[in-house]
Structures are given as structure tokens and as C-alpha cells.
PDB file of N, CA and C in Angstrom:
ATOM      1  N   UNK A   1     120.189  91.737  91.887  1.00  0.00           N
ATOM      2  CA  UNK A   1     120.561  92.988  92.508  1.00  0.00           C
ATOM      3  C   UNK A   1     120.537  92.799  94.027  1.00  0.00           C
ATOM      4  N   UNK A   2     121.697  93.530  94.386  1.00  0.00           N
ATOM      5  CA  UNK A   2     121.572  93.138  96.282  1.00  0.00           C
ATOM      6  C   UNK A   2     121.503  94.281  96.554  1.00  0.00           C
ATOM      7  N   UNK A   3     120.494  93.718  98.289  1.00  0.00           N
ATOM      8  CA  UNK A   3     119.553  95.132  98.774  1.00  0.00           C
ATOM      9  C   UNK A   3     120.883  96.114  98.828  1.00  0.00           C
ATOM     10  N   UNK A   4     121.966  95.927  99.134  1.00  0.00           N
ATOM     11  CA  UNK A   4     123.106  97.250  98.980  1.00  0.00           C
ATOM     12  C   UNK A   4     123.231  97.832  97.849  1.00  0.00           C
ATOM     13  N   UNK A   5     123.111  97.548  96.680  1.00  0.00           N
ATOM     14  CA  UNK A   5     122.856  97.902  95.272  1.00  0.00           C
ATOM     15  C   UNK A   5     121.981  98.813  95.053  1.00  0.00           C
ATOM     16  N   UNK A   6     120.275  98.362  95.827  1.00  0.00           N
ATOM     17  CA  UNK A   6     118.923  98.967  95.517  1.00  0.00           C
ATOM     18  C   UNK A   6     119.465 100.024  96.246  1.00  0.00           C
ATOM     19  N   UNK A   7     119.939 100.300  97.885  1.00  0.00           N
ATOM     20  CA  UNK A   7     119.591 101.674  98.213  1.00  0.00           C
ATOM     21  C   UNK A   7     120.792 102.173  97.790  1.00  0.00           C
ATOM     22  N   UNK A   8     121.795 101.967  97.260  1.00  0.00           N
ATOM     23  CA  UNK A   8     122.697 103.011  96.554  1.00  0.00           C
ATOM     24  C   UNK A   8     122.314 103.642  95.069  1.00  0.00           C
ATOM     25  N   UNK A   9     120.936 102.775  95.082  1.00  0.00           N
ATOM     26  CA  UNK A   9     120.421 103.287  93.334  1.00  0.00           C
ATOM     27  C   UNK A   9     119.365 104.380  93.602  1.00  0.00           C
ATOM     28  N   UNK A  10     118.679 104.044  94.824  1.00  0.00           N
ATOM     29  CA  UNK A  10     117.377 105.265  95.394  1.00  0.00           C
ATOM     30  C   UNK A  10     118.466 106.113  96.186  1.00  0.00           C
ATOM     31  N   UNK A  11     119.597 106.374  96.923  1.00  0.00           N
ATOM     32  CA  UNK A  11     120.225 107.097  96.914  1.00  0.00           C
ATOM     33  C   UNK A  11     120.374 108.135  95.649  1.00  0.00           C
ATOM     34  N   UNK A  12     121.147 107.106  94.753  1.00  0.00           N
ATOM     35  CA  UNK A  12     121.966 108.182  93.949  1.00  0.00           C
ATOM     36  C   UNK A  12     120.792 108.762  92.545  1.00  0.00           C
ATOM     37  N   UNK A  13     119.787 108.518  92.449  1.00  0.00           N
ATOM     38  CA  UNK A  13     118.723 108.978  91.685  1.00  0.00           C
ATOM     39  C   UNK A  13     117.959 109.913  92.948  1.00  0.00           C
ATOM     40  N   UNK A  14     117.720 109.721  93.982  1.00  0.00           N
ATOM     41  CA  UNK A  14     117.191 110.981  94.636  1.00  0.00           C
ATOM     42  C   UNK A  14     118.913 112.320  95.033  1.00  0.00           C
ATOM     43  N   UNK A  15     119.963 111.534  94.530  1.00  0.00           N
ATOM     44  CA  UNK A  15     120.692 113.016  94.736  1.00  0.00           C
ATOM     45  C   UNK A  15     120.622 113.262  93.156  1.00  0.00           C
ATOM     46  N   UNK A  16     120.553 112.722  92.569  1.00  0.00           N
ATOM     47  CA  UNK A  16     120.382 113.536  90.755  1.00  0.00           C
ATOM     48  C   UNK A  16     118.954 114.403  90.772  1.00  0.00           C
ATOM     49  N   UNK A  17     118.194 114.132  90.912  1.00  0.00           N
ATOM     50  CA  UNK A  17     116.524 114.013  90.699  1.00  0.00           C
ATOM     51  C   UNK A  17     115.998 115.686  92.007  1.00  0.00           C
ATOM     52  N   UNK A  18     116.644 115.499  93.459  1.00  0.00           N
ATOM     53  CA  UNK A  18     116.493 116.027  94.497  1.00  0.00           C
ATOM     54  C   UNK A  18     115.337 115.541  95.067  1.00  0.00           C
ATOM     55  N   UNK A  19     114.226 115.380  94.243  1.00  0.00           N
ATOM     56  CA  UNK A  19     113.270 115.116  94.463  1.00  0.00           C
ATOM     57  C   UNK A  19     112.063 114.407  93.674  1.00  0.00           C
ATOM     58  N   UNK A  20     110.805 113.728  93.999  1.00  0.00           N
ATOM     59  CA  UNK A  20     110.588 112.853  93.405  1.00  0.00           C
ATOM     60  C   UNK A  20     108.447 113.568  93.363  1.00  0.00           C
ATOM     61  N   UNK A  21     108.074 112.750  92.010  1.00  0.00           N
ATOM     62  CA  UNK A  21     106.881 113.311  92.312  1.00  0.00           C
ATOM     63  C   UNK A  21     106.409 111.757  92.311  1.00  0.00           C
ATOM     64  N   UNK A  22     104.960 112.392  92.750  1.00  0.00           N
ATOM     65  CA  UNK A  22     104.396 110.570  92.825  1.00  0.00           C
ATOM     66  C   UNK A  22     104.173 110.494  94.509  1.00  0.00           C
ATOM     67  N   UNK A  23     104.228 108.803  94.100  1.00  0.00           N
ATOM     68  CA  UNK A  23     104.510 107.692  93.205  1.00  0.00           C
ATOM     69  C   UNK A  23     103.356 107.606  92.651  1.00  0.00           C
ATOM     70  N   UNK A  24     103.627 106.893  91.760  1.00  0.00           N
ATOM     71  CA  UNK A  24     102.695 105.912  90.757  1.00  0.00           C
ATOM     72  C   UNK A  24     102.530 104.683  91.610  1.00  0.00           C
ATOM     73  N   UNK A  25     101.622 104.578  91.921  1.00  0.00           N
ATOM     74  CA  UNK A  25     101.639 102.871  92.381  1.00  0.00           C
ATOM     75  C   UNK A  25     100.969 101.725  91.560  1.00  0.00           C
ATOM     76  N   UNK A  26     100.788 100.714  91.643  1.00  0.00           N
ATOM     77  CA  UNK A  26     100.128  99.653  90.620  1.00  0.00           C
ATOM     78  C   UNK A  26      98.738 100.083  90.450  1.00  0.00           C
ATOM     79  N   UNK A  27      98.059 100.880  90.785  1.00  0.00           N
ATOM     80  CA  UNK A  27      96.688 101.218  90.574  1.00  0.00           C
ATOM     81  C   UNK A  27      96.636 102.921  89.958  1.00  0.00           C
ATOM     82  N   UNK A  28      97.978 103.634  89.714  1.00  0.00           N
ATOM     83  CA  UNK A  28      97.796 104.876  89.596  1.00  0.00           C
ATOM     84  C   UNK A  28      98.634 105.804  90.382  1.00  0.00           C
ATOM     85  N   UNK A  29      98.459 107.211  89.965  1.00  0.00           N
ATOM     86  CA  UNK A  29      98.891 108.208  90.763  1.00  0.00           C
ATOM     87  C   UNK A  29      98.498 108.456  92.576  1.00  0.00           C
ATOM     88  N   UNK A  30      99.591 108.480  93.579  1.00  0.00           N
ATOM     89  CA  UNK A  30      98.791 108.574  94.736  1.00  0.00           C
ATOM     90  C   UNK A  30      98.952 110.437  95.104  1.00  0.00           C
ATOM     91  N   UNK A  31      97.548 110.429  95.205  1.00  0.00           N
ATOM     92  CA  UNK A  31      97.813 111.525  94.894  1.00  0.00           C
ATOM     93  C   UNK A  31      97.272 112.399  93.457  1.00  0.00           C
ATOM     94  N   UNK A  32      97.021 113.519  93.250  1.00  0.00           N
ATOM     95  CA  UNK A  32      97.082 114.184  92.359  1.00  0.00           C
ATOM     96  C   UNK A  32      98.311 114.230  91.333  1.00  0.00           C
ATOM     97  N   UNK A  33      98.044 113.395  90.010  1.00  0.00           N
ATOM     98  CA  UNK A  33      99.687 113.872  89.110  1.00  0.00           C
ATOM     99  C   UNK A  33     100.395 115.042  89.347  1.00  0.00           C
ATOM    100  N   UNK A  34     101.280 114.878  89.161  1.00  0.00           N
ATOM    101  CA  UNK A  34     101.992 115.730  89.152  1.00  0.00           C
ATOM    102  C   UNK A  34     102.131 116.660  90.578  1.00  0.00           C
ATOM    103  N   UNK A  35     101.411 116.760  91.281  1.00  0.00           N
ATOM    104  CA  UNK A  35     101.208 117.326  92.676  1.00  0.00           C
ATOM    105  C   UNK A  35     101.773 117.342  93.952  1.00  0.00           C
ATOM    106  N   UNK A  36     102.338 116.302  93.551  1.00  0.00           N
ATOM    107  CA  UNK A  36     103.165 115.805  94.925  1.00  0.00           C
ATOM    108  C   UNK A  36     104.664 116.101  94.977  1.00  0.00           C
ATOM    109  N   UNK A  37     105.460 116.265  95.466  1.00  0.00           N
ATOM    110  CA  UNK A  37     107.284 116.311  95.538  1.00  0.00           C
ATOM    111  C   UNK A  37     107.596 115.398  96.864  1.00  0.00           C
ATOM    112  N   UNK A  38     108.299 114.726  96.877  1.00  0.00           N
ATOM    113  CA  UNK A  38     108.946 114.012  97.938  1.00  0.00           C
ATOM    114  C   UNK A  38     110.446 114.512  98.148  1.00  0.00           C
ATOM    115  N   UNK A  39     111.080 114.106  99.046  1.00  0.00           N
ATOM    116  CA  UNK A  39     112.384 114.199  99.149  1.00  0.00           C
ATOM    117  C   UNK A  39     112.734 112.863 100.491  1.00  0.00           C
ATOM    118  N   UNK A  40     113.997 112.353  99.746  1.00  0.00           N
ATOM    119  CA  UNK A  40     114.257 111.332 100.286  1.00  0.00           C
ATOM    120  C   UNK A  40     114.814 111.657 101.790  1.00  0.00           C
ATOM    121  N   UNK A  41     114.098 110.864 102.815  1.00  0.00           N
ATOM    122  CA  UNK A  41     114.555 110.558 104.479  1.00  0.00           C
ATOM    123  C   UNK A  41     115.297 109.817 104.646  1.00  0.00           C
ATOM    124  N   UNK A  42     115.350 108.878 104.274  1.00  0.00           N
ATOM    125  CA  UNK A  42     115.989 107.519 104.471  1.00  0.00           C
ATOM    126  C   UNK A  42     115.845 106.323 103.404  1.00  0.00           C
ATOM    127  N   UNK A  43     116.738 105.419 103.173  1.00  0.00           N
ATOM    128  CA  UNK A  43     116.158 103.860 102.571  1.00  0.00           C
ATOM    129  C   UNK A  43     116.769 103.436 103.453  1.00  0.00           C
ATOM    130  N   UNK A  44     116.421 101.961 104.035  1.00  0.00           N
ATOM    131  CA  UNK A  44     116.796 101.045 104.477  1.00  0.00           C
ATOM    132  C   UNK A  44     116.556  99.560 104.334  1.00  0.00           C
ATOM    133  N   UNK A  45     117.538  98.731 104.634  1.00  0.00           N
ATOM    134  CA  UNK A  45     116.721  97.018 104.394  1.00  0.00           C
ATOM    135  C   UNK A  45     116.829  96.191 105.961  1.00  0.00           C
ATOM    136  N   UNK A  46     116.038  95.533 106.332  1.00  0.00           N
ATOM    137  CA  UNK A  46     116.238  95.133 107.388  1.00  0.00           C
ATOM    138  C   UNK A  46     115.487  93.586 106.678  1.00  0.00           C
ATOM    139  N   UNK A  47     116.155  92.831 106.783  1.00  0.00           N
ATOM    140  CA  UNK A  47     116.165  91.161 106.066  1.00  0.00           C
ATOM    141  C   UNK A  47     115.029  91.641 104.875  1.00  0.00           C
ATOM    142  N   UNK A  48     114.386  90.733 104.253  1.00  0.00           N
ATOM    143  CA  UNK A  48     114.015  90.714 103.223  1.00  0.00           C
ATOM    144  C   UNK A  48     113.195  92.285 102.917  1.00  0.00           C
ATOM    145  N   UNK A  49     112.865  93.369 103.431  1.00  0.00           N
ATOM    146  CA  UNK A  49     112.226  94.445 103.550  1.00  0.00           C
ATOM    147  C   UNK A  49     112.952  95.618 102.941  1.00  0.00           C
ATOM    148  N   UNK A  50     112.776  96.502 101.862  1.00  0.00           N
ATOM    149  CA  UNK A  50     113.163  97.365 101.719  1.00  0.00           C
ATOM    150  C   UNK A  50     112.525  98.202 102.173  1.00  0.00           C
ATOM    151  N   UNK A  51     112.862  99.387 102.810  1.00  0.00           N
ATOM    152  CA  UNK A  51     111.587 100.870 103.555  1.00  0.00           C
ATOM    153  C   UNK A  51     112.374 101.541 102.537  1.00  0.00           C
ATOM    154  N   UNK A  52     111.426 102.558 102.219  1.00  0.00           N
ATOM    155  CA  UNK A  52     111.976 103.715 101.856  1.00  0.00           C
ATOM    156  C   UNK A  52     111.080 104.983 102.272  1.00  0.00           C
ATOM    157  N   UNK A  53     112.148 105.918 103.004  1.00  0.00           N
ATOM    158  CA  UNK A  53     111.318 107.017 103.928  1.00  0.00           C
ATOM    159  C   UNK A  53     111.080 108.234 103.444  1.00  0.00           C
ATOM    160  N   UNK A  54     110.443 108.571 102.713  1.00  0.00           N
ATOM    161  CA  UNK A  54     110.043 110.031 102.258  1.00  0.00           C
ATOM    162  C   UNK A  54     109.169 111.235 103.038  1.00  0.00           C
ATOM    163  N   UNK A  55     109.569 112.653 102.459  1.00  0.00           N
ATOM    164  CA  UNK A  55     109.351 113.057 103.479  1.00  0.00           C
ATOM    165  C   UNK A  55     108.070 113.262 103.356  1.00  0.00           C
ATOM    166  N   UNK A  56     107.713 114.112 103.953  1.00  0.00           N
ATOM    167  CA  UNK A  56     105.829 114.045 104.407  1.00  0.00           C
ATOM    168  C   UNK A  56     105.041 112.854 105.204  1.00  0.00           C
ATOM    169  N   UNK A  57     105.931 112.272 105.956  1.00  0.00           N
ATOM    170  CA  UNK A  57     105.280 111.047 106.757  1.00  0.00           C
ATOM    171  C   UNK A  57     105.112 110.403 105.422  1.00  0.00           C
ATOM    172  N   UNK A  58     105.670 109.606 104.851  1.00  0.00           N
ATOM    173  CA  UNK A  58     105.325 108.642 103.581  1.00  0.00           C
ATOM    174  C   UNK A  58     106.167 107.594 103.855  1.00  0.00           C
ATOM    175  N   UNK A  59     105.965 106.500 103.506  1.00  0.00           N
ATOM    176  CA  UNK A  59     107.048 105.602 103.808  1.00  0.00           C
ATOM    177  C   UNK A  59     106.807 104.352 102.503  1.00  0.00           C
ATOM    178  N   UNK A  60     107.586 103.599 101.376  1.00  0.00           N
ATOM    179  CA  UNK A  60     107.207 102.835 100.370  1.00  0.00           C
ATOM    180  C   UNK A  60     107.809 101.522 101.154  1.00  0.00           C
ATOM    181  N   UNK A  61     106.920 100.505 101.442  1.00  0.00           N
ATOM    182  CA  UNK A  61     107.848  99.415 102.201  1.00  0.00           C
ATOM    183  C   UNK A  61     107.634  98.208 101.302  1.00  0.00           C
ATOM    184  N   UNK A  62     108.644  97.671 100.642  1.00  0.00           N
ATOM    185  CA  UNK A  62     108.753  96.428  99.841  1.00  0.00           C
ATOM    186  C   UNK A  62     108.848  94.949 100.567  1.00  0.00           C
ATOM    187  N   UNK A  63     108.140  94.115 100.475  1.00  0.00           N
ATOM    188  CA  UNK A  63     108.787  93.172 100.667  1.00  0.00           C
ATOM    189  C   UNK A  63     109.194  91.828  99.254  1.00  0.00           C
ATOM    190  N   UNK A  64     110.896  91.368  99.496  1.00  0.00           N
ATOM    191  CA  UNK A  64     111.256  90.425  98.964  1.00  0.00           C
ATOM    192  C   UNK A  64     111.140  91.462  96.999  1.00  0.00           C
ATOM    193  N   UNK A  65     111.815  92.334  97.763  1.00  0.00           N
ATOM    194  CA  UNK A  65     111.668  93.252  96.189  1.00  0.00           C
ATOM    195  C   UNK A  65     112.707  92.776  94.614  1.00  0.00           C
ATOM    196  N   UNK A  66     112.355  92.379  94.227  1.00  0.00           N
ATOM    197  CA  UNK A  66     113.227  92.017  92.533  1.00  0.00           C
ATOM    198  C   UNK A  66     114.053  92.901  92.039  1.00  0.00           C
ATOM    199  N   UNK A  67     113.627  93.980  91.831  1.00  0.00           N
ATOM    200  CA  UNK A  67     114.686  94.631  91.407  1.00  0.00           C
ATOM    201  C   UNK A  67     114.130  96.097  91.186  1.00  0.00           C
ATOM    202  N   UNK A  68     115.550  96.950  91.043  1.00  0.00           N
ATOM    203  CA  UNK A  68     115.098  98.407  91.215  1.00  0.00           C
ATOM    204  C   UNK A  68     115.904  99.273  89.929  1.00  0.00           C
ATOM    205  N   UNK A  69     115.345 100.092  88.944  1.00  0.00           N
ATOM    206  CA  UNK A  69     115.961 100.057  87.753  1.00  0.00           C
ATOM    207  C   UNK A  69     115.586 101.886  86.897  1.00  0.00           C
ATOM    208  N   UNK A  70     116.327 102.412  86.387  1.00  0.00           N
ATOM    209  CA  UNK A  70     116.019 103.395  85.892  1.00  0.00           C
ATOM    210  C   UNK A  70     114.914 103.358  84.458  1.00  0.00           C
ATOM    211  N   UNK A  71     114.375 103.597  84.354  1.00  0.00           N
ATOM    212  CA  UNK A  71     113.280 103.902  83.218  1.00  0.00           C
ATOM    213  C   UNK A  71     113.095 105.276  82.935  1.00  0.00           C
ATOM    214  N   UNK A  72     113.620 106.108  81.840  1.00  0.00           N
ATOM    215  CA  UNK A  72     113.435 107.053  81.283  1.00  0.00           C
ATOM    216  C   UNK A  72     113.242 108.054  82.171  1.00  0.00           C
ATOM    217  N   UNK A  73     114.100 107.785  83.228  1.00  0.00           N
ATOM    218  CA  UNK A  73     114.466 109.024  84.435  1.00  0.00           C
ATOM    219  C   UNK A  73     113.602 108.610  85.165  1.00  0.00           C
ATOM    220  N   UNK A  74     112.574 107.591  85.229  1.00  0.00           N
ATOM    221  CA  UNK A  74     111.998 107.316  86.545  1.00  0.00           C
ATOM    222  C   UNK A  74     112.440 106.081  87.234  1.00  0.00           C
ATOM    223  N   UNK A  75     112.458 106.504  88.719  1.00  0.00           N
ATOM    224  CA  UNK A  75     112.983 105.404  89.246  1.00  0.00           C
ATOM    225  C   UNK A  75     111.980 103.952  89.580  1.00  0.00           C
ATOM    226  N   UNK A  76     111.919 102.594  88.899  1.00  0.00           N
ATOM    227  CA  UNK A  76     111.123 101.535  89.479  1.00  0.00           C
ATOM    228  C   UNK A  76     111.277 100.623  90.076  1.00  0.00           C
ATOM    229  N   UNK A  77     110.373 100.549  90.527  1.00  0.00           N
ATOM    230  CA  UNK A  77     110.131  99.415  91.583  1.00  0.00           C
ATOM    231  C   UNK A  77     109.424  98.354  91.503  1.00  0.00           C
ATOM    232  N   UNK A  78     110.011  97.112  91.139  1.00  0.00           N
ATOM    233  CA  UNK A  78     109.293  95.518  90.464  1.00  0.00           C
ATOM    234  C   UNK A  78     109.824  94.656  91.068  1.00  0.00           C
ATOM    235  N   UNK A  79     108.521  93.466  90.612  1.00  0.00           N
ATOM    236  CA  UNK A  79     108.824  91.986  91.532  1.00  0.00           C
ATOM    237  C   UNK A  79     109.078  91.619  92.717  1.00  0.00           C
ATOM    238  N   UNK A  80     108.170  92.852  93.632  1.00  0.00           N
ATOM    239  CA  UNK A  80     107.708  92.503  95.024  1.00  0.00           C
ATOM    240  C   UNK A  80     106.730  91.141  95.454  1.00  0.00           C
ATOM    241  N   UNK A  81     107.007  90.790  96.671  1.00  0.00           N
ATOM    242  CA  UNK A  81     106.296  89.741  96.922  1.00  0.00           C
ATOM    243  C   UNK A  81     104.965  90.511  97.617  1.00  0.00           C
ATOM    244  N   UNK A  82     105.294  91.666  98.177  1.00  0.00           N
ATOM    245  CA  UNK A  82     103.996  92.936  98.932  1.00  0.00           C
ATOM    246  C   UNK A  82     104.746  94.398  98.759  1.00  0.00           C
ATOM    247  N   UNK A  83     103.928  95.272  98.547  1.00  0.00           N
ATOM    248  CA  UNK A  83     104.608  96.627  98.598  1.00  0.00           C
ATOM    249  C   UNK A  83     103.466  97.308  99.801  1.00  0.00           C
ATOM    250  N   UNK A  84     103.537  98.043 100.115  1.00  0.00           N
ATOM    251  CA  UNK A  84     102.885  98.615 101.291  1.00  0.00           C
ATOM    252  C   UNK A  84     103.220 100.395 101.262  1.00  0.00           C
ATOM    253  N   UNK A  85     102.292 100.961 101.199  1.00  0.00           N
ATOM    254  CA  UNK A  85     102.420 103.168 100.888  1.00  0.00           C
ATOM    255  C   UNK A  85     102.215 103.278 102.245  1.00  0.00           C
ATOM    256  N   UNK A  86     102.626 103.944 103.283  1.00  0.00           N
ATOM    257  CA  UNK A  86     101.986 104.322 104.295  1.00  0.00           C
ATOM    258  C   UNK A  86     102.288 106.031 104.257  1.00  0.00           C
ATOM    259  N   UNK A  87     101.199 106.654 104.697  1.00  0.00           N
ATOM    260  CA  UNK A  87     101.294 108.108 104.884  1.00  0.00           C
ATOM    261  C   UNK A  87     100.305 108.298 105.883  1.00  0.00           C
ATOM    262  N   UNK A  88     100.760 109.881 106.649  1.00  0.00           N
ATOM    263  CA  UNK A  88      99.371 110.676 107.151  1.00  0.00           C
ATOM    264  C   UNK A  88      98.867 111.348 106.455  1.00  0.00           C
ATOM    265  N   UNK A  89      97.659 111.537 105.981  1.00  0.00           N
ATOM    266  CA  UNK A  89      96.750 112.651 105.470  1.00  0.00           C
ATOM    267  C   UNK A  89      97.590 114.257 106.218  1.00  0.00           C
ATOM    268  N   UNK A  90      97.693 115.097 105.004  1.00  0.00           N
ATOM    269  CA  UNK A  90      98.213 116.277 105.609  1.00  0.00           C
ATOM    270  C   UNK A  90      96.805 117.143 106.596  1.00  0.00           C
ATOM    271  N   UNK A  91      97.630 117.476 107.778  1.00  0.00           N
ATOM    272  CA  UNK A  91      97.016 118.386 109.228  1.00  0.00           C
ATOM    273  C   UNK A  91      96.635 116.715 109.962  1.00  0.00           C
ATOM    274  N   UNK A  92      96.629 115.157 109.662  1.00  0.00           N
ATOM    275  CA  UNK A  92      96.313 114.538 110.102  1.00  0.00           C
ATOM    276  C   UNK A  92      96.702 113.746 110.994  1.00  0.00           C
ATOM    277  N   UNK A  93      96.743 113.373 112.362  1.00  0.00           N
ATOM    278  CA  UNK A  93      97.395 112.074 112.963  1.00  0.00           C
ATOM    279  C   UNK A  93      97.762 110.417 113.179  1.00  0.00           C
ATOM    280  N   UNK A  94      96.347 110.013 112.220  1.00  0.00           N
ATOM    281  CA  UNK A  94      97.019 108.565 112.379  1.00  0.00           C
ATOM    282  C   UNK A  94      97.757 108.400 110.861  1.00  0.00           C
ATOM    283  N   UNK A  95      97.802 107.200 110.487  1.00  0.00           N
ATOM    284  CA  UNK A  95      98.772 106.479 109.557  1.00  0.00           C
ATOM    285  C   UNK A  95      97.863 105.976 108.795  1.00  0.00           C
ATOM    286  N   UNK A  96      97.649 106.123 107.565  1.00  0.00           N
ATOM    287  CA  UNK A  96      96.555 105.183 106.783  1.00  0.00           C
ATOM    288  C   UNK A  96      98.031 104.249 105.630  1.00  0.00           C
ATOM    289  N   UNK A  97      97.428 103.124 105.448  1.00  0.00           N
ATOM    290  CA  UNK A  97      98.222 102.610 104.513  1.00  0.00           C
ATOM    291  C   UNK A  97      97.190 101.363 103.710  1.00  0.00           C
ATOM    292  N   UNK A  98      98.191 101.476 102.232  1.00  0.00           N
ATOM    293  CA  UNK A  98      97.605 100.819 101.207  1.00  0.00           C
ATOM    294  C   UNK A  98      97.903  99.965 100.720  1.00  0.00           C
ATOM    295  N   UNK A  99      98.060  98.114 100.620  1.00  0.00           N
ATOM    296  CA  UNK A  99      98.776  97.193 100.430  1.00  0.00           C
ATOM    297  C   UNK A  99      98.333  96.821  98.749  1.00  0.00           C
ATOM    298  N   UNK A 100      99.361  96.807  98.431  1.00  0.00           N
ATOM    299  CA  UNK A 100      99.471  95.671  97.110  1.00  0.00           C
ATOM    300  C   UNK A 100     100.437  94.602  96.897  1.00  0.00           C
ATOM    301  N   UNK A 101      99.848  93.325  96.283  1.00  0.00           N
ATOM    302  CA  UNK A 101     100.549  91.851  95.847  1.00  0.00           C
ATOM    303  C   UNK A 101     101.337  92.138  94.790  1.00  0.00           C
ATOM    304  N   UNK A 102     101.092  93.016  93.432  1.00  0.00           N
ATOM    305  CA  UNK A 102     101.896  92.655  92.508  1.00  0.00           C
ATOM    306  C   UNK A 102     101.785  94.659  91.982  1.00  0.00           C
ATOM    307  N   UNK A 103     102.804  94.554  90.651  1.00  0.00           N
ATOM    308  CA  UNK A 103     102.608  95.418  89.827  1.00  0.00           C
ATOM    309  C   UNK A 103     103.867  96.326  89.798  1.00  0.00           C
ATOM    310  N   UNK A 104     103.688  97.736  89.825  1.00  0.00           N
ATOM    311  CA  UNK A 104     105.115  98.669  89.507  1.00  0.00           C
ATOM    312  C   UNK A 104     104.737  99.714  90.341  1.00  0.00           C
ATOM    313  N   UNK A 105     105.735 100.276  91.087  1.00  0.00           N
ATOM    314  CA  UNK A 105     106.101 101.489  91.761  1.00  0.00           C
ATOM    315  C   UNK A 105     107.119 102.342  90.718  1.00  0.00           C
ATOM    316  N   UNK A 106     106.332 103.638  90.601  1.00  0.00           N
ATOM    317  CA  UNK A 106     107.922 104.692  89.643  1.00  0.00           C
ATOM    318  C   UNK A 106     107.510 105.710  90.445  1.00  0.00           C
ATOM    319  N   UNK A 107     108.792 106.401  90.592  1.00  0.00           N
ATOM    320  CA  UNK A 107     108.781 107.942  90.990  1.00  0.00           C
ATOM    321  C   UNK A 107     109.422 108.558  90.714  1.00  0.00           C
ATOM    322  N   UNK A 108     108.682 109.626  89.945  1.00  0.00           N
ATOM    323  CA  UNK A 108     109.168 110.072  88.671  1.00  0.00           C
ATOM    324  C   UNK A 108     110.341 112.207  89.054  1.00  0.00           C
ATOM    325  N   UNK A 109     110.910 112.262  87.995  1.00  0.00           N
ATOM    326  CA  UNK A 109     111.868 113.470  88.970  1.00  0.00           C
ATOM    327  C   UNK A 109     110.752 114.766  88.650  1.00  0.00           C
ATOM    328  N   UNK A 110     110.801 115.529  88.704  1.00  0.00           N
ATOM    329  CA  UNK A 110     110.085 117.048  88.524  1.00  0.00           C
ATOM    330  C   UNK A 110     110.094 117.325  87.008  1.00  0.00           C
ATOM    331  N   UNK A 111     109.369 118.024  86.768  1.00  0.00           N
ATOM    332  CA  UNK A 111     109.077 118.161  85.267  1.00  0.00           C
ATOM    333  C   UNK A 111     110.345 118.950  84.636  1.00  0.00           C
ATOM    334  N   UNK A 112     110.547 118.502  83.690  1.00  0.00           N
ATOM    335  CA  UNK A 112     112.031 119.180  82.893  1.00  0.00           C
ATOM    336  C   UNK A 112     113.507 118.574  83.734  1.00  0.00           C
ATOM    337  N   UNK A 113     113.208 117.637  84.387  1.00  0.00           N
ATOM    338  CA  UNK A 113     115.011 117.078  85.237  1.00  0.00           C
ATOM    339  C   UNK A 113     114.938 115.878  84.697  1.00  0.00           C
ATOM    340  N   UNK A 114     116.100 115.108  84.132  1.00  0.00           N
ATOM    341  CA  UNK A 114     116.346 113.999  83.536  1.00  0.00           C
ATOM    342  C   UNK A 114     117.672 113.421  84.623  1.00  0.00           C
ATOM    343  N   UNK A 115     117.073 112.589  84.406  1.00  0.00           N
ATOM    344  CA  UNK A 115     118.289 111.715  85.669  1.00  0.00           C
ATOM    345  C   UNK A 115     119.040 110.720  84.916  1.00  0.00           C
ATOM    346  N   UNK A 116     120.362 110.899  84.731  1.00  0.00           N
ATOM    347  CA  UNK A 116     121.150 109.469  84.441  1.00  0.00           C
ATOM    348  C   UNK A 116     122.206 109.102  85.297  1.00  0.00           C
ATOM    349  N   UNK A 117     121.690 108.327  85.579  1.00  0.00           N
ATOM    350  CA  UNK A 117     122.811 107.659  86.669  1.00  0.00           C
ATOM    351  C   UNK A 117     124.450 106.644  86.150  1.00  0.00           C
TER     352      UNK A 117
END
């Protein structure tokens, strides 16, 4: 899959979807299940790096990402070489962020929306 592929796929699942809850990251929900809504800011790739910019100061940054794929309306994210969450704590100012080596990113659509792309 080429990085032009991946963000026309997190494109076109955040215009089906509108919005995303989550993520799930390789250790779990960030966040409270179900609690969260995102809406997509931006994706971008700048050489091996996928960002993806969500709103609430969130940002999912891949590096050397494998591939990006629909699963039962959630969108995933596998076979990173690093994935990286960065957010602010809400009312907060700095940036905290959370690195992981391996595992799965999904972000899943709102309860009752099915996405097929």
C-alpha cells in the first residue's frame, strides 16, 4: 500500500464514519471506551512518517507504517516500525505523548454507523 493510498483510505473512512471514537491503541482504549469522538484535521506523510491530525490536539504519528485496512467498520493501523499518540490533557498546555514498537491502532466509527468503503 502507498502512503497516497493510506491517506485516501483515513480520508475516505473519516468522510463515511464523520467521526471516530478511540483509538484503541496496542495497550487498550485511550481514554474512556466509548468516550471519546475525534474528527479528522489532517493526514499527512512526510518520507517514511504517516501523522494523522485529529481534533482535540491529538495527533497518531506512524513510523514506516505496513498497512492501513478496514476491519468491521474500524479503521487499522499495522506493521509500524513506532507509532507515537500525542495529545494535551483537556484545559491543559503542554503535549504529553505515548510511544509504542509494535501492535494495532483501530478507530472505531460511533455506535450504530457502519462504514464501507
Amino acid at each position: 500500500m502507498t502512503p497516497t493510498e493510506m491517506i485516501e483510505l483515513v480520508q475516505r473512512w473519516f468522510a463515511n464514519a464523520e467521526q471516530g471514537l478511540g483509538p484503541i491503541l496496542p495497550d487498550g482504549w485511550f481514554g474512556r471506551p466509548y468516550d471519546n469522538l475525534y474528527m479528522l484535521e489532517d493526514v499527512q506523510v512526510a518520507g517514511d512518517v504517516l501523522t494523522v491530525y485529529l481534533s482535540e490536539d491529538t495527533a497518531l504519528v506512524f513510523e514506516r507504517l505496513g498497512q492501513v485496512y478496514l476491519d468491521n467498520s474500524e479503521l487499522v493501523f499495522e506493521g509500524f516500525r513506532s507509532f507515537s499518540i500525542r495529545w494535551k490533557e483537556y484545559g491543559g498546555v503542554q503535549h504529553r505523548e505515548q510511544t509504542y514498537d509494535s501492535g494495532q491502532v483501530r478507530l472505531v466509527p460511533p455506535v450504530g454507523t457502519t462504514v464501507t468503503l
